[in-house]
N, C-alpha and C. Protein backbone atom coordinates (compact mmCIF):
# COMPACT_ATOMS: atom_id res chain seq x y z
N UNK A 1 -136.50 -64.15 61.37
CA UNK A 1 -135.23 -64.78 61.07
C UNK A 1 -134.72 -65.39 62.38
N UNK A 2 -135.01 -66.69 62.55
CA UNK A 2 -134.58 -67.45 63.57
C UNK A 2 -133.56 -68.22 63.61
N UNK A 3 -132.42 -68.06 62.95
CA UNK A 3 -131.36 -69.34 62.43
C UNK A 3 -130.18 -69.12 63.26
N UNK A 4 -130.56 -68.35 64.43
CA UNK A 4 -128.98 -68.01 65.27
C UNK A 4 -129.18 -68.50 66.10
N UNK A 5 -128.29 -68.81 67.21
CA UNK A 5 -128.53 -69.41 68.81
C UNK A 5 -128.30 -68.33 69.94
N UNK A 6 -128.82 -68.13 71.15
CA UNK A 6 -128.32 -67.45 72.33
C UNK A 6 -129.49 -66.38 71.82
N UNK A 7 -128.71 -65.47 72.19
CA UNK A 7 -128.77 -64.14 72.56
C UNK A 7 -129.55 -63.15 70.94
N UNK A 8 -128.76 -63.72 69.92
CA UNK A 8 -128.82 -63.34 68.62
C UNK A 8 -130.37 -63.62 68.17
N UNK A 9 -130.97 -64.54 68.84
CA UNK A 9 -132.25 -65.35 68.25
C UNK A 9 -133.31 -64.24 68.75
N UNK A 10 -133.25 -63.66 69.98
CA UNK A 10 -133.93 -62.87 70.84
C UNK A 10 -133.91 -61.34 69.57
N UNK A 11 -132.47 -60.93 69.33
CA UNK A 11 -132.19 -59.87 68.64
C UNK A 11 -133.11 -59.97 67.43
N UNK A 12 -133.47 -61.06 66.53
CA UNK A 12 -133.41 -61.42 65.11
C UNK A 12 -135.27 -61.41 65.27
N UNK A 13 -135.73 -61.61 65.89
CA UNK A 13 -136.80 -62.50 66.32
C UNK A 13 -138.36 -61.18 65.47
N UNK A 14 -138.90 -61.96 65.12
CA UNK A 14 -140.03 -61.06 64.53
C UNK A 14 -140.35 -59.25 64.64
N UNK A 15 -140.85 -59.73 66.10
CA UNK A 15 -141.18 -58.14 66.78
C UNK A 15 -140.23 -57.05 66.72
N UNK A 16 -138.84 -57.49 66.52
CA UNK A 16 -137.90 -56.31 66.37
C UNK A 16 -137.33 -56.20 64.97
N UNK A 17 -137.88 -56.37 64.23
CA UNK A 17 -137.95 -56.10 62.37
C UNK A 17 -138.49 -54.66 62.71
N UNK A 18 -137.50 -53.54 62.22
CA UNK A 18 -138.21 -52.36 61.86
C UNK A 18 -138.35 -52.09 60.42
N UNK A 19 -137.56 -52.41 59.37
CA UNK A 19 -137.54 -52.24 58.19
C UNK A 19 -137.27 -52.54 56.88
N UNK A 20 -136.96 -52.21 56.02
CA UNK A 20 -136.23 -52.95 54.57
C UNK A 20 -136.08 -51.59 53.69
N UNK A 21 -134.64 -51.52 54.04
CA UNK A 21 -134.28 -50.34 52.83
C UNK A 21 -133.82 -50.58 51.68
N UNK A 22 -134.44 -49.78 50.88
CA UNK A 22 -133.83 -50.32 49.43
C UNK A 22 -132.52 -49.11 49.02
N UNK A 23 -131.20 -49.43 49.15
CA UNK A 23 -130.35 -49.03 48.80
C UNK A 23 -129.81 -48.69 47.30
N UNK A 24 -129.64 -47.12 46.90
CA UNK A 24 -129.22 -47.62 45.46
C UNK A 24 -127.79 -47.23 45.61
N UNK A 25 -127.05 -48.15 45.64
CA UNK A 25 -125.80 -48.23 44.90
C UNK A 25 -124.79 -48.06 44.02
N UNK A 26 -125.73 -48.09 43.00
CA UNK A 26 -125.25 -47.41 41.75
C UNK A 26 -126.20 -47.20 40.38
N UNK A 27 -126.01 -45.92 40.64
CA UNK A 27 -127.70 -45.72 39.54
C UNK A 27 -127.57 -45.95 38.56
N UNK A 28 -126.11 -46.22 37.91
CA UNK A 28 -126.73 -46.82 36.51
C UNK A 28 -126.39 -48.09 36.22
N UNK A 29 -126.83 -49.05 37.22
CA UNK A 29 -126.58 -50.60 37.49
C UNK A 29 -125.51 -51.29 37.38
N UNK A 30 -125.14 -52.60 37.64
CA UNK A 30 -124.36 -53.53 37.23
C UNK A 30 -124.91 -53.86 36.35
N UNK A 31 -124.04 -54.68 35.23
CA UNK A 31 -124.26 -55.87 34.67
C UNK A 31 -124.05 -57.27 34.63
N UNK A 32 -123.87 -57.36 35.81
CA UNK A 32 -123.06 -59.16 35.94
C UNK A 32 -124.81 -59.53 36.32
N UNK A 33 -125.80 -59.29 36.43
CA UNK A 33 -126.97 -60.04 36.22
C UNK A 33 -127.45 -60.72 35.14
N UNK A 34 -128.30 -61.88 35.08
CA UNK A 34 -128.86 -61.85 34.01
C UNK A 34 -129.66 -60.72 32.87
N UNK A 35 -130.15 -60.53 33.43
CA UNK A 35 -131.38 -59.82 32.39
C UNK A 35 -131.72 -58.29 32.74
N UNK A 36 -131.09 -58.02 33.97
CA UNK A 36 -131.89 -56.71 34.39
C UNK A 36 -130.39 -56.10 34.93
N UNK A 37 -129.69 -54.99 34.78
CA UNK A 37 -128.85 -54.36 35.69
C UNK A 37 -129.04 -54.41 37.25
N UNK A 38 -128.62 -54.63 38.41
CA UNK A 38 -128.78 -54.11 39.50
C UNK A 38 -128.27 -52.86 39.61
N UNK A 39 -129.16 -52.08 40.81
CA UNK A 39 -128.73 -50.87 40.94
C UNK A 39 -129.03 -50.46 42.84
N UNK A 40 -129.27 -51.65 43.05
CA UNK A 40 -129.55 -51.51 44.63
C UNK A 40 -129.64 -52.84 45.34
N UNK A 41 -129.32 -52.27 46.83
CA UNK A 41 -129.09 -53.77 47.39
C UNK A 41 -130.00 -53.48 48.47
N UNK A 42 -130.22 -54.33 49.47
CA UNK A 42 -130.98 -54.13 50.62
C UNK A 42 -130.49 -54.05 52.10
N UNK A 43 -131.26 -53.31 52.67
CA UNK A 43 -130.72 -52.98 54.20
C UNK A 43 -132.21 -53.56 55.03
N UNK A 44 -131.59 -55.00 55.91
CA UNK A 44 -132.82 -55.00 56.51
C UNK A 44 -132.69 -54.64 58.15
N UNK A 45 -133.32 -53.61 58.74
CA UNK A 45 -132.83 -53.60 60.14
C UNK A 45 -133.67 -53.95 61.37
N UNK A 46 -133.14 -54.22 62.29
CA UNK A 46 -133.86 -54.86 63.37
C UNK A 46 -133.10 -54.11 64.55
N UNK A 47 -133.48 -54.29 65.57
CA UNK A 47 -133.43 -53.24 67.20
C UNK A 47 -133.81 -54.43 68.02
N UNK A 48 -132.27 -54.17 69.08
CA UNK A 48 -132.55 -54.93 70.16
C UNK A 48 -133.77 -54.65 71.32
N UNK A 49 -133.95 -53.43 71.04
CA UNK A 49 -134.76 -52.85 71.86
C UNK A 49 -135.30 -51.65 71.11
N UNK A 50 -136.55 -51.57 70.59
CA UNK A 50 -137.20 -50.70 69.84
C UNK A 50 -137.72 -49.68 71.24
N UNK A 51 -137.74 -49.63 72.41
CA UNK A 51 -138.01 -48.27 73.09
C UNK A 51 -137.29 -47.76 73.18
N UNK A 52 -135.56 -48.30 73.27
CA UNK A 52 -134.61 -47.22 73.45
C UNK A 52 -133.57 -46.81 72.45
N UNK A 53 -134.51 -47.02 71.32
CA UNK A 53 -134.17 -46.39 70.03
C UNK A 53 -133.34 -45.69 69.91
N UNK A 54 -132.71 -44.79 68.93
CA UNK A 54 -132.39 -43.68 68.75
C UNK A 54 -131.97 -43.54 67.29
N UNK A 55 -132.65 -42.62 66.54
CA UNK A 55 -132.30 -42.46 65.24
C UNK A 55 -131.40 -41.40 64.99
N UNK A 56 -130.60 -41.61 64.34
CA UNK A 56 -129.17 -40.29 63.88
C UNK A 56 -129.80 -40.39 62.47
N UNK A 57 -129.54 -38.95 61.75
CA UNK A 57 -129.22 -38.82 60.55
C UNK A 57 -127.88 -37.81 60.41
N UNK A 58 -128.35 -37.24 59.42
CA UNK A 58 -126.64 -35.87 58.92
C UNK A 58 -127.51 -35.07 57.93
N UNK A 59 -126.71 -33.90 58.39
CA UNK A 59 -127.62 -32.44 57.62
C UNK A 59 -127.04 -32.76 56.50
N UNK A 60 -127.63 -32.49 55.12
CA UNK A 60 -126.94 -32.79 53.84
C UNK A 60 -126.24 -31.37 53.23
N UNK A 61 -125.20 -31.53 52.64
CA UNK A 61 -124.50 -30.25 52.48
C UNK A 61 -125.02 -29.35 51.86
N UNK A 62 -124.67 -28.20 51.26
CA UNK A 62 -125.18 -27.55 49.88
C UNK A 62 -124.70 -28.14 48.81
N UNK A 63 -123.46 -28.82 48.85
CA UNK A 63 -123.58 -29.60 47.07
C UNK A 63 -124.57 -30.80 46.90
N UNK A 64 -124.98 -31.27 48.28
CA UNK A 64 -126.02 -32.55 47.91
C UNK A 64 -127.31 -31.80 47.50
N UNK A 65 -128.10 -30.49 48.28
CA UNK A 65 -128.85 -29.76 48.40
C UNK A 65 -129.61 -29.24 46.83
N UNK A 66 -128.27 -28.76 46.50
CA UNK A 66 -128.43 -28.40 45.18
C UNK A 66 -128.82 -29.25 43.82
N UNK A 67 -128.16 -30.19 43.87
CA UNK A 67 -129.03 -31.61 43.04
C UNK A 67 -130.12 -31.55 42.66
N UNK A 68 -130.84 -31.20 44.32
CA UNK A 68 -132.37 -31.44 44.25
C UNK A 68 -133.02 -30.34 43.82
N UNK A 69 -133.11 -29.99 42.49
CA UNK A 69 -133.72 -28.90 41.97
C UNK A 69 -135.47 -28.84 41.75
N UNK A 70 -136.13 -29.71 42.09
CA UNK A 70 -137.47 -29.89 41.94
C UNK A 70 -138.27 -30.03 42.72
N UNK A 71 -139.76 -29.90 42.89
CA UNK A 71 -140.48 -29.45 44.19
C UNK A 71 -141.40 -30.45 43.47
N UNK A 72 -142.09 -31.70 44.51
CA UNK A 72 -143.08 -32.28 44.05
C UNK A 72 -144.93 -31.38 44.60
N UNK A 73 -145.91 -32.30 44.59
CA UNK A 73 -146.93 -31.42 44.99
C UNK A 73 -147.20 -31.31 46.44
N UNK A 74 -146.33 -32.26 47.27
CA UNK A 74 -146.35 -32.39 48.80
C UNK A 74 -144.98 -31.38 49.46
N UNK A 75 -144.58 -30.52 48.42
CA UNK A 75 -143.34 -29.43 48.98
C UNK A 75 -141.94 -30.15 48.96
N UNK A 76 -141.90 -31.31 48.54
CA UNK A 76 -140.80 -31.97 48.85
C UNK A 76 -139.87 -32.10 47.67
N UNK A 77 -138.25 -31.89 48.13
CA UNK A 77 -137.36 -31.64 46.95
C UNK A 77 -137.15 -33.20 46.28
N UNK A 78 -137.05 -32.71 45.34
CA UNK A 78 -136.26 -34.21 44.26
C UNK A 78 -135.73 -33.89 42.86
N UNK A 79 -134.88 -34.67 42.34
CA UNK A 79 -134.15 -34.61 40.81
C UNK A 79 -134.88 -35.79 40.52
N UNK A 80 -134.37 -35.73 39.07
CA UNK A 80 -134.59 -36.43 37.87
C UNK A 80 -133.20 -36.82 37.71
N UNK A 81 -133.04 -38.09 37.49
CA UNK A 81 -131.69 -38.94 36.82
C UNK A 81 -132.09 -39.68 35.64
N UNK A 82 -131.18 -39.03 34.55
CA UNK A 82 -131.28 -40.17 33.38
C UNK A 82 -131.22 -41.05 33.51
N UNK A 83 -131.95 -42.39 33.01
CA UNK A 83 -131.40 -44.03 32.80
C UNK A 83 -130.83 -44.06 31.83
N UNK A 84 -129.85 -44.13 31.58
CA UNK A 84 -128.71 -44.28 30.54
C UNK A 84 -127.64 -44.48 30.77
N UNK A 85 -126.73 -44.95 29.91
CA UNK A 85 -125.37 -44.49 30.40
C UNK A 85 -125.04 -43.45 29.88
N UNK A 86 -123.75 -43.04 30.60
CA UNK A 86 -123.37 -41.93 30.40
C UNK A 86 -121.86 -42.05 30.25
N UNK A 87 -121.23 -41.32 29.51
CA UNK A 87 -119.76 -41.45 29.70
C UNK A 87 -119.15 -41.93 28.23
N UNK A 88 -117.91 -42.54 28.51
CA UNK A 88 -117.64 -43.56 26.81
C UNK A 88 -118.66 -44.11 26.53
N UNK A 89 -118.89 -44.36 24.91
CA UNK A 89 -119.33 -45.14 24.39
C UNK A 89 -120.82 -45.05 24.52
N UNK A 90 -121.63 -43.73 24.58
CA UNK A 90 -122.71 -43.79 25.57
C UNK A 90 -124.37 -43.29 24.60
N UNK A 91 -123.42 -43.38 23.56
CA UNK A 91 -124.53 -42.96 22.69
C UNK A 91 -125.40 -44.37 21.98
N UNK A 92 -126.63 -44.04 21.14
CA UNK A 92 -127.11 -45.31 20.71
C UNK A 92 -126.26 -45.97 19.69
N UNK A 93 -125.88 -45.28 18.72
CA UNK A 93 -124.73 -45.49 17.48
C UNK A 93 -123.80 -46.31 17.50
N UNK A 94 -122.96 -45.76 19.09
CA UNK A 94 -121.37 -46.40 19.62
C UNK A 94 -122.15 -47.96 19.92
N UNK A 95 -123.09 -48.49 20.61
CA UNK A 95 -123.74 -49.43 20.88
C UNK A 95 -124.77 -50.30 20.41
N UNK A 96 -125.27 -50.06 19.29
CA UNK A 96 -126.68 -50.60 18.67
C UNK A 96 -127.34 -51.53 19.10
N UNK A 97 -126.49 -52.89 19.53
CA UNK A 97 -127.22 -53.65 20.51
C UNK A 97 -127.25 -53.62 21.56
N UNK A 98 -127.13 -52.36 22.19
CA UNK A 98 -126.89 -52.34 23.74
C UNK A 98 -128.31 -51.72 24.04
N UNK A 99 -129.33 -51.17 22.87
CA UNK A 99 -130.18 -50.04 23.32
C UNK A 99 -131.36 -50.67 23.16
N UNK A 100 -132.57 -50.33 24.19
CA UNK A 100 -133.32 -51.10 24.38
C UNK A 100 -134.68 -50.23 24.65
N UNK A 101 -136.03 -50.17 24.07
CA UNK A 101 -137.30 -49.28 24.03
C UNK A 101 -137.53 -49.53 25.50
N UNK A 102 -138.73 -48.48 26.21
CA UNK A 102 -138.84 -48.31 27.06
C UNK A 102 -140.56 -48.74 26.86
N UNK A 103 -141.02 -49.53 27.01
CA UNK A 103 -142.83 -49.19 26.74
C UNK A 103 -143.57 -48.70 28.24
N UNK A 104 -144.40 -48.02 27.53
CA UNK A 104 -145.26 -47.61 29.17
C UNK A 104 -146.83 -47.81 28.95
């Protein structure tokens, strides 16, 4: 991404692309799309200087902790989230044309 001048062009510049996060936002999407809900946006980040890095995170609490009730085969925690809505109106009945097969 080369479209800045100075200093910014140096920042933006190939070699210091570390990533592309996919953010979810809101898990059970927007609808102001056409055809598909969004449910995530993107984080792309870059480093002025990838040696003098430094990554922060945050210990996650026990109410985030707890969520994660499931153990995959690599030891690692995760949930299951319905795709649905949830809430008013959330059944197939209240909606008939809102509901849509899943094929796999």
């Amino acid at each position: 991404m080369l479209t800045f001048a100075g200093n910014l062009c140096i920042l933006f510049a190939e070699e210091n692309f570390l990533c592309q996060i996919a953010n979810t936002n809101n898990p059970k999407g927007r609808s102001d799309d056409k055809y598909i809900a969004t449910a995530h946006e993107y984080l792309v980040v870059y480093a002025k200087s990838q040696i003098s890095l430094d990554w922060y995170g945050f210990e996650p609490t026990e109410e985030i902790i707890k969520r994660y009730n499931k153990i995959d085969i690599d030891g690692k925690k995760y949930r299951e989230i319905d795709l649905r809505k949830t809430g008013e109106n959330d059944l197939r009945e209240d909606r008939p044309n809102l509901f849509y097969y899943f094929y796999y």
